[in-house]
Protein backbone atom coordinates (compact mmCIF):
# COMPACT_ATOMS: atom_id res chain seq x y z
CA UNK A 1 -74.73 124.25 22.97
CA UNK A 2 -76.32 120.79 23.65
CA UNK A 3 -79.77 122.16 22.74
CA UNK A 4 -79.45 122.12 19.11
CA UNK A 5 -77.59 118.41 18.52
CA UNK A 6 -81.03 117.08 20.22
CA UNK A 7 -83.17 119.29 17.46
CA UNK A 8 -84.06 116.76 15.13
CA UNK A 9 -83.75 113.92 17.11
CA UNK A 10 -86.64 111.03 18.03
CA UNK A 11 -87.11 110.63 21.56
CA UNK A 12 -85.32 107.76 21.57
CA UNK A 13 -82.26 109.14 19.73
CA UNK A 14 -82.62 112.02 22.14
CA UNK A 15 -81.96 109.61 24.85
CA UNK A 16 -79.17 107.49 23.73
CA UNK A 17 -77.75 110.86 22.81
CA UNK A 18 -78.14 111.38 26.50
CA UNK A 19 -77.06 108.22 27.89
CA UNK A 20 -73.39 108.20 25.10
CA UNK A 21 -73.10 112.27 26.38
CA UNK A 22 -72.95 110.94 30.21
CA UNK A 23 -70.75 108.09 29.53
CA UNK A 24 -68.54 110.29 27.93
CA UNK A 25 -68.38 112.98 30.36
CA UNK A 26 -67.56 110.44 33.30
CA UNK A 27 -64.54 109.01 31.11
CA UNK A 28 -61.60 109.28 33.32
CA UNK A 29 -58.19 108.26 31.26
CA UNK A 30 -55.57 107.28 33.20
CA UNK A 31 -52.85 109.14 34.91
CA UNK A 32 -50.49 109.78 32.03
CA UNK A 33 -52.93 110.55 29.57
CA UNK A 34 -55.42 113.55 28.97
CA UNK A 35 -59.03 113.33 27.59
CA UNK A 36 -59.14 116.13 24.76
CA UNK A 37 -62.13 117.11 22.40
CA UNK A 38 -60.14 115.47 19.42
CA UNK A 39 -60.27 111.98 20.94
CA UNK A 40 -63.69 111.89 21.91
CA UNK A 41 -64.65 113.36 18.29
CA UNK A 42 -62.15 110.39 16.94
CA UNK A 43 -64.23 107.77 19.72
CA UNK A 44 -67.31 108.80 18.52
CA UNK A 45 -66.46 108.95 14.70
CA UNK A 46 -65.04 105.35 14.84
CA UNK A 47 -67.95 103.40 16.65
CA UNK A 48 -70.99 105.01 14.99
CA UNK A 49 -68.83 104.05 11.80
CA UNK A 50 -68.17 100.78 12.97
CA UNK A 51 -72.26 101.04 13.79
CA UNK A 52 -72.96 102.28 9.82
CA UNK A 53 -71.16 99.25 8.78
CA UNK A 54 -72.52 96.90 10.79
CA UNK A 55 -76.08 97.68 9.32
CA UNK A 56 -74.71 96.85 5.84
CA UNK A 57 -73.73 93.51 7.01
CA UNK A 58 -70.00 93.97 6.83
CA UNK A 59 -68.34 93.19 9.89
CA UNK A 60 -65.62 95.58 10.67
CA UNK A 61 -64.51 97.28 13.69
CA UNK A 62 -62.87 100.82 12.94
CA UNK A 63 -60.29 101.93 14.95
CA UNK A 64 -59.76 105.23 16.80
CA UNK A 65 -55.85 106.25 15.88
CA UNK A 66 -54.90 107.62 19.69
CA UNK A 67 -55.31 105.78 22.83
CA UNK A 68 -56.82 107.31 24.61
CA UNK A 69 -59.82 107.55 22.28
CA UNK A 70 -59.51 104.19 21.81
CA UNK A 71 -60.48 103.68 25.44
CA UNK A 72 -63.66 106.05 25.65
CA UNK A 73 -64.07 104.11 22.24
CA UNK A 74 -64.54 100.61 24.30
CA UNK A 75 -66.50 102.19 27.17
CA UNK A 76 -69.07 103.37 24.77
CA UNK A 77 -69.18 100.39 23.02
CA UNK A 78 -70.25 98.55 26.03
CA UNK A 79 -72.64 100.66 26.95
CA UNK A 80 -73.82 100.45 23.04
CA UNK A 81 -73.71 96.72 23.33
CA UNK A 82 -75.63 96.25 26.14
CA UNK A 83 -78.49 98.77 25.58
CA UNK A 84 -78.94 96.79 21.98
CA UNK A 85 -78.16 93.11 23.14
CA UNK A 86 -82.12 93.46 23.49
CA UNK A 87 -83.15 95.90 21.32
CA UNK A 88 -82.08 95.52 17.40
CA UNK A 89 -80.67 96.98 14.75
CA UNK A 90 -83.13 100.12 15.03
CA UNK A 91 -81.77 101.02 18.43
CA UNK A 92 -78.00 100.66 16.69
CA UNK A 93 -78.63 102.80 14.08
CA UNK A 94 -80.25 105.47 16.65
CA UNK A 95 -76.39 105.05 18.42
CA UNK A 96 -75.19 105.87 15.81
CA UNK A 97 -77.12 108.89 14.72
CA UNK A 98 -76.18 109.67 18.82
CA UNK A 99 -72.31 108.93 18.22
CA UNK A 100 -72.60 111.39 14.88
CA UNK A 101 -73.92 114.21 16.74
CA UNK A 102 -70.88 114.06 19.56
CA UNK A 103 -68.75 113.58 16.79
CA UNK A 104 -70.21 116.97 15.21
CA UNK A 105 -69.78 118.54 18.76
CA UNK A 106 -66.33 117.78 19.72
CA UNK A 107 -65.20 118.81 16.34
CA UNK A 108 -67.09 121.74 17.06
CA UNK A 109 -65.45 122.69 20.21
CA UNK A 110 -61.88 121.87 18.84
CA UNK A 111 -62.14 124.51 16.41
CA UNK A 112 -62.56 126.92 19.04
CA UNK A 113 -60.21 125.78 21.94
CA UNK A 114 -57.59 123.03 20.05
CA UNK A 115 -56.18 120.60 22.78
CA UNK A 116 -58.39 120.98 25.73
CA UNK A 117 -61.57 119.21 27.13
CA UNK A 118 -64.06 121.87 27.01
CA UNK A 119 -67.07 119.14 25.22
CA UNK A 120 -66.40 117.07 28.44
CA UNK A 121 -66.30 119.66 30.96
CA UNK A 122 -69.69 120.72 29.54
CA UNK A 123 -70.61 117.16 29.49
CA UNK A 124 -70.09 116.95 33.01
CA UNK A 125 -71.31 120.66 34.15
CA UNK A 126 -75.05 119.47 32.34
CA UNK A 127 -75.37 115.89 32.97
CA UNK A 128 -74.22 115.86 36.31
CA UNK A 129 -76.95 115.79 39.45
CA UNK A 130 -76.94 118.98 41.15
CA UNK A 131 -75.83 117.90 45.38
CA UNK A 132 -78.02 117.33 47.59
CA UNK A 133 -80.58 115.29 44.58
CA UNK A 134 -78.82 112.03 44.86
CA UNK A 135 -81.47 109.12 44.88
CA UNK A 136 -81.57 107.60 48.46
CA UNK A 137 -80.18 103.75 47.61
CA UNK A 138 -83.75 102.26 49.36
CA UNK A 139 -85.61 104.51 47.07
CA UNK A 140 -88.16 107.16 47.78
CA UNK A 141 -89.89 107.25 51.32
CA UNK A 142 -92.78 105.25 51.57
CA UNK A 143 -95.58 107.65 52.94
CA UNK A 144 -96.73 107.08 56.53
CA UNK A 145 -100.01 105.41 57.18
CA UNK A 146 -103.03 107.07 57.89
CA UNK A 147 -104.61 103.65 59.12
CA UNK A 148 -103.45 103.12 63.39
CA UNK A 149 -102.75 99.73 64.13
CA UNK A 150 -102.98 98.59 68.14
């Protein structure tokens, strides 16, 4: 399923796409509330239109209607914000081509299973390291010398 929302997409796109998907499958609401397709669809929708408008030059911030989407709708934004603090308006307009395609997906996935979190759980299943390939926190081994020291 995630195969043909990157078709079409730069490498850079691709990768945002990549980097939203991950932040989105990691979004843990809080006790009383569940993460469903319909509010990450809503999330998505909101902040890449908040991201269309902003390259018009009309500041407005659009506004997921649940709250729970309007959560995921913050973490992404920060993750948005940061990645383009350096970047531009290019990479902002890739985030929201990036934010479109979840969009498209999640609405996707509600027509076939209403009120459930099947785009996340796939999220998760794809994006997630498989155990055991966990980067070491001191990095990769250094290899041993050939060279004998006294």
């Amino acid at each position: 399923m995630l195969l043909p929302l990157l078709r079409g997409l730069s490498e850079r796109q691709a990768q945002v796409f990549l980097m939203l998907a991950a932040v989105t499958s990691r979004h843990q609401p809080d006790t009383l509330h569940k993460l469903v397709d319909e509010d990450i669809a809503e999330a998505a929708g909101a902040l890449a239109s908040t991201l269309e408008t902003s390259a018009k030059g009309i500041v407005y911030e659009h506004q997921p209607a649940s709250l729970v989407a309007a959560r995921l709708n913050a973490e992404l934004k920060t993750v948005v914000d940061e990645v383009v603090k350096n970047a531009g308006s290019a990479l902002e307009r890739d985030a929201a081509i990036a934010l479109r395609r979840i969009e498209h997906a999640a609405k996707m996935m509600v027509t076939v299973r209403p009120n459930s979190n099947e785009f996340q759980q796939l999220l998760a299943r794809v994006l997630t390291r498989p155990p055991g390939t966990e980067p070491t926190p001191e990095g990769p081994a250094a290899p041993a010398s050939s060279l004998i020291i006294p």
